[in-house]
N, C-alpha and C. Protein backbone atom coordinates (compact mmCIF):
# COMPACT_ATOMS: atom_id res chain seq x y z
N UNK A 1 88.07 100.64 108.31
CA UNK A 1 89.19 99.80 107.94
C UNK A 1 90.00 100.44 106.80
N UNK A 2 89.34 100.89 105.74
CA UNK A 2 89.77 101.76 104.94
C UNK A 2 91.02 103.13 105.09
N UNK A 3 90.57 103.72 106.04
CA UNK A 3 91.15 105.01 106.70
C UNK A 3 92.84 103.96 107.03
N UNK A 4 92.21 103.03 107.60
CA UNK A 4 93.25 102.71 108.77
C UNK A 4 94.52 101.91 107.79
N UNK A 5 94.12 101.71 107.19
CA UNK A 5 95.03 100.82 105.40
C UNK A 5 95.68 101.94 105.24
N UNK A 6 94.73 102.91 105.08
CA UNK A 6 95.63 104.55 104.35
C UNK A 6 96.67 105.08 105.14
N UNK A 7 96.16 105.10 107.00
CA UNK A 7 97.26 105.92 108.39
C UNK A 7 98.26 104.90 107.73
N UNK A 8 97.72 103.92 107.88
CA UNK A 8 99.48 102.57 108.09
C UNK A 8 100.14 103.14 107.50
N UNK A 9 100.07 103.18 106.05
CA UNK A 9 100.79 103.28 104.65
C UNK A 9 101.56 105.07 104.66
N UNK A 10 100.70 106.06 105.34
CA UNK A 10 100.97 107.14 105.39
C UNK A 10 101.99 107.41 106.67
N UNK A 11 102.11 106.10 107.38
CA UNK A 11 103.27 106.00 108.96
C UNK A 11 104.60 105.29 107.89
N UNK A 12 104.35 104.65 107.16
CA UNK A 12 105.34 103.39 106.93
C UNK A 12 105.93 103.27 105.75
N UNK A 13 105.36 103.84 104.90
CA UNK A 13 105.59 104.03 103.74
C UNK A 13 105.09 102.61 102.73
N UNK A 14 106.05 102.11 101.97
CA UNK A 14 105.74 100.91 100.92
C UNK A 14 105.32 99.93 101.87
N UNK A 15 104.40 98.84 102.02
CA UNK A 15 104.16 97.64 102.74
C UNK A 15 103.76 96.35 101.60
N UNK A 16 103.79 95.64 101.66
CA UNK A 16 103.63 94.23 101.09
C UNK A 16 102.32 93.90 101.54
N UNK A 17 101.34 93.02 100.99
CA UNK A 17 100.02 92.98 101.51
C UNK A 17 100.06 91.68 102.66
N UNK A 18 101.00 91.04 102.88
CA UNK A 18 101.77 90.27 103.87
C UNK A 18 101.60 91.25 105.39
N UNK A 19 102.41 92.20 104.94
CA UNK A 19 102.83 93.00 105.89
C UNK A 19 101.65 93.97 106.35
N UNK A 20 100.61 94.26 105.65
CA UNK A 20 99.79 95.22 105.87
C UNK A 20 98.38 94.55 106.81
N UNK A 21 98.41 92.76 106.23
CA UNK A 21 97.64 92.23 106.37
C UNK A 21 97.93 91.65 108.34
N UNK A 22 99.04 91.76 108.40
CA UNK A 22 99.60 91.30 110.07
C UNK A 22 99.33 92.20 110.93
N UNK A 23 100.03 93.65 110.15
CA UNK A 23 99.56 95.37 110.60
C UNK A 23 98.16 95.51 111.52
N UNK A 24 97.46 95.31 110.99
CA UNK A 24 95.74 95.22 110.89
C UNK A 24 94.74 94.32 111.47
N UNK A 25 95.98 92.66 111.91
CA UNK A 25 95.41 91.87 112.06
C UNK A 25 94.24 91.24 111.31
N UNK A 26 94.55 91.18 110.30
CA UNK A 26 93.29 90.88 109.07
C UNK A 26 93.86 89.91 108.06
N UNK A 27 92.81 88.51 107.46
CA UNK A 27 93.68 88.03 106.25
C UNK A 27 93.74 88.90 105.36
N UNK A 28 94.67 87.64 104.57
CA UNK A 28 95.32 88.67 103.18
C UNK A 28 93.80 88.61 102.32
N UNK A 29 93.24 87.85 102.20
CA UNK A 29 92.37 87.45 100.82
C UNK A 29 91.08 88.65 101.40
N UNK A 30 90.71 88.74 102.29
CA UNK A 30 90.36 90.27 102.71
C UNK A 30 90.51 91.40 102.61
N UNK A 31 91.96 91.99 102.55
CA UNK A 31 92.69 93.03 102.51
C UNK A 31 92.42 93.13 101.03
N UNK A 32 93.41 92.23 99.96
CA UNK A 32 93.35 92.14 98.45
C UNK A 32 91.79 93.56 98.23
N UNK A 33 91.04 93.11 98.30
CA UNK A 33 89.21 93.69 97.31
C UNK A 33 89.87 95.34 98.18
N UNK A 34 89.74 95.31 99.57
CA UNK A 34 90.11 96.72 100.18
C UNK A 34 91.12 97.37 99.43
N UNK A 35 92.45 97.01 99.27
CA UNK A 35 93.75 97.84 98.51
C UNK A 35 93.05 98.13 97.15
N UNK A 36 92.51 97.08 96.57
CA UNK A 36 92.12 97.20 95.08
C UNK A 36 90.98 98.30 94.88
N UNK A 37 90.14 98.56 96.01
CA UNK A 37 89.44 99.27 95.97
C UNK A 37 90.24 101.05 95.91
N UNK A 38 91.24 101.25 96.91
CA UNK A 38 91.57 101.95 97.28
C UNK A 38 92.39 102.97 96.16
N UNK A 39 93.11 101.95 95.46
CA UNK A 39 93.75 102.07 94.33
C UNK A 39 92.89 102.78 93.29
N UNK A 40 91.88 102.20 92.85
CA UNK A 40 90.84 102.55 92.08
C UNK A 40 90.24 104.04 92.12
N UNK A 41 90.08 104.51 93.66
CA UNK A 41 89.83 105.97 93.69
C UNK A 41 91.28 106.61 94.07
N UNK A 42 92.14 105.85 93.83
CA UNK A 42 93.42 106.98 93.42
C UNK A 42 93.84 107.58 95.14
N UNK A 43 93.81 106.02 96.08
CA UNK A 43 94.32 106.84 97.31
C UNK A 43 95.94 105.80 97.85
N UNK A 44 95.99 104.92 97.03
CA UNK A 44 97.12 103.77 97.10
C UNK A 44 97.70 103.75 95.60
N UNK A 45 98.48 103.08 95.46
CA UNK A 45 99.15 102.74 94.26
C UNK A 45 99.81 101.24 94.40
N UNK A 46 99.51 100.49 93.59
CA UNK A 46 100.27 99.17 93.20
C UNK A 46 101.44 99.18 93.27
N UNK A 47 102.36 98.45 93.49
CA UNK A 47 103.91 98.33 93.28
C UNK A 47 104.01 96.82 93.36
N UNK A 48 104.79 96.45 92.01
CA UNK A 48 105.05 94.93 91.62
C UNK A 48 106.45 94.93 91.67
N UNK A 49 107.14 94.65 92.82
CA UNK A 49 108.98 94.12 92.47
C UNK A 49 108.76 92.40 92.11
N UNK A 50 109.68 92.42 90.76
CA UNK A 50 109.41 91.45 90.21
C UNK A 50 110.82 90.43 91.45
N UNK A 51 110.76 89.18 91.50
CA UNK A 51 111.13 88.40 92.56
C UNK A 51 112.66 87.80 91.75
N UNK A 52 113.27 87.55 92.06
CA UNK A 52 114.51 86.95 92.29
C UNK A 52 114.22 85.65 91.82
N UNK A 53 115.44 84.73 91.43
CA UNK A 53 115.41 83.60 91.35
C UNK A 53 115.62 83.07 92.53
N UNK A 54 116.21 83.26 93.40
CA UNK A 54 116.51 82.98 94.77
C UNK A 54 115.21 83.02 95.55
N UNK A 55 114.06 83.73 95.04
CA UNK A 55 113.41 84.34 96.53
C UNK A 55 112.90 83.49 97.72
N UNK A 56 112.71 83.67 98.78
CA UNK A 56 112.40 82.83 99.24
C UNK A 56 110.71 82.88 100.11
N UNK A 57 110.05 82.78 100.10
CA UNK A 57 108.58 82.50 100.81
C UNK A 57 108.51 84.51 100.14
N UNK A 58 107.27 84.86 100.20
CA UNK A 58 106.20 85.68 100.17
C UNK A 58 106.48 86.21 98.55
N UNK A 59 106.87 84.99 97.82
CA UNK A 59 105.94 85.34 96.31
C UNK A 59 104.92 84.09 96.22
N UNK A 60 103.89 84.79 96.18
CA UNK A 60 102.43 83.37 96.26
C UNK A 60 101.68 84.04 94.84
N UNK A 61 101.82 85.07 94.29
CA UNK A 61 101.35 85.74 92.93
C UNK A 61 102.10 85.70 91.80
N UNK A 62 101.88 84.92 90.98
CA UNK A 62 103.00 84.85 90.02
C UNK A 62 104.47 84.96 90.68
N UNK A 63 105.03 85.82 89.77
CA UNK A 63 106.56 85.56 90.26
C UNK A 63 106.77 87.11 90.61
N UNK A 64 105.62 87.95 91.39
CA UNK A 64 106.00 88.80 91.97
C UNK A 64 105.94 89.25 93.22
N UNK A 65 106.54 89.97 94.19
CA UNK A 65 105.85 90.50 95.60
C UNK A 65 104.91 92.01 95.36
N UNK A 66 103.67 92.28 95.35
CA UNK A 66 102.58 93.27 95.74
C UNK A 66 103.00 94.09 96.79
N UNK A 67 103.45 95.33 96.09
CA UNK A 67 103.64 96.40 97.50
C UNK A 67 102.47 97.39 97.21
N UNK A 68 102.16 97.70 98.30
CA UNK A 68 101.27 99.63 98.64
C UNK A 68 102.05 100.40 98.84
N UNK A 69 101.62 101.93 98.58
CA UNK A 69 101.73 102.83 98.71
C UNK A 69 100.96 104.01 98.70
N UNK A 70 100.93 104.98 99.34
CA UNK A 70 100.12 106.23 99.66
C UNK A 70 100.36 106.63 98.25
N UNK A 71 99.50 107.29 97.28
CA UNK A 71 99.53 107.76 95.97
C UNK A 71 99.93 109.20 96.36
N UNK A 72 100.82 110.14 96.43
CA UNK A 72 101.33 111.39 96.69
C UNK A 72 100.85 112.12 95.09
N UNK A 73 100.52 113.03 95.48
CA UNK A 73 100.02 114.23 94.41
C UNK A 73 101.18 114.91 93.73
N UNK A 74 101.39 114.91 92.81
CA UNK A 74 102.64 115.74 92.15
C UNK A 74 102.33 116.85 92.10
């Protein structure tokens, strides 16, 4: 499942854990511990766009939307 979090992200670029979680067919509250894990050995990266006053449905975390990303090596 791991690998397959990483192909997505490495096909698609930034995803929302919304979006990653539909991807995969998997809940979100599942996915969450996996990304966090992933992050941790430095193979994803966090991305917080902070939300709009307007926004509408997929801020459920504070007042931000959670994106992934493939961590690219400089």
């Amino acid at each position: 499942m791991l690998s397959g979090i990483v192909k997505l992200l490495n096909e698609r670029g930034a995803l929302s854990v919304q979006e990653i979680a539909l991807a995969l067919g998997i809940d979100s509250s599942a996915l969450r511990p996996m990304l966090e894990m992933l992050a941790a050995k430095g193979r994803v990266v966090k991305v917080e766009i902070p939300c709009k006053k307007a926004c509408t449905g997929g801020c459920t975390e504070s007042d931000s939307m959670t994106f992934y990303k493939v961590k690219r090596d400089a």
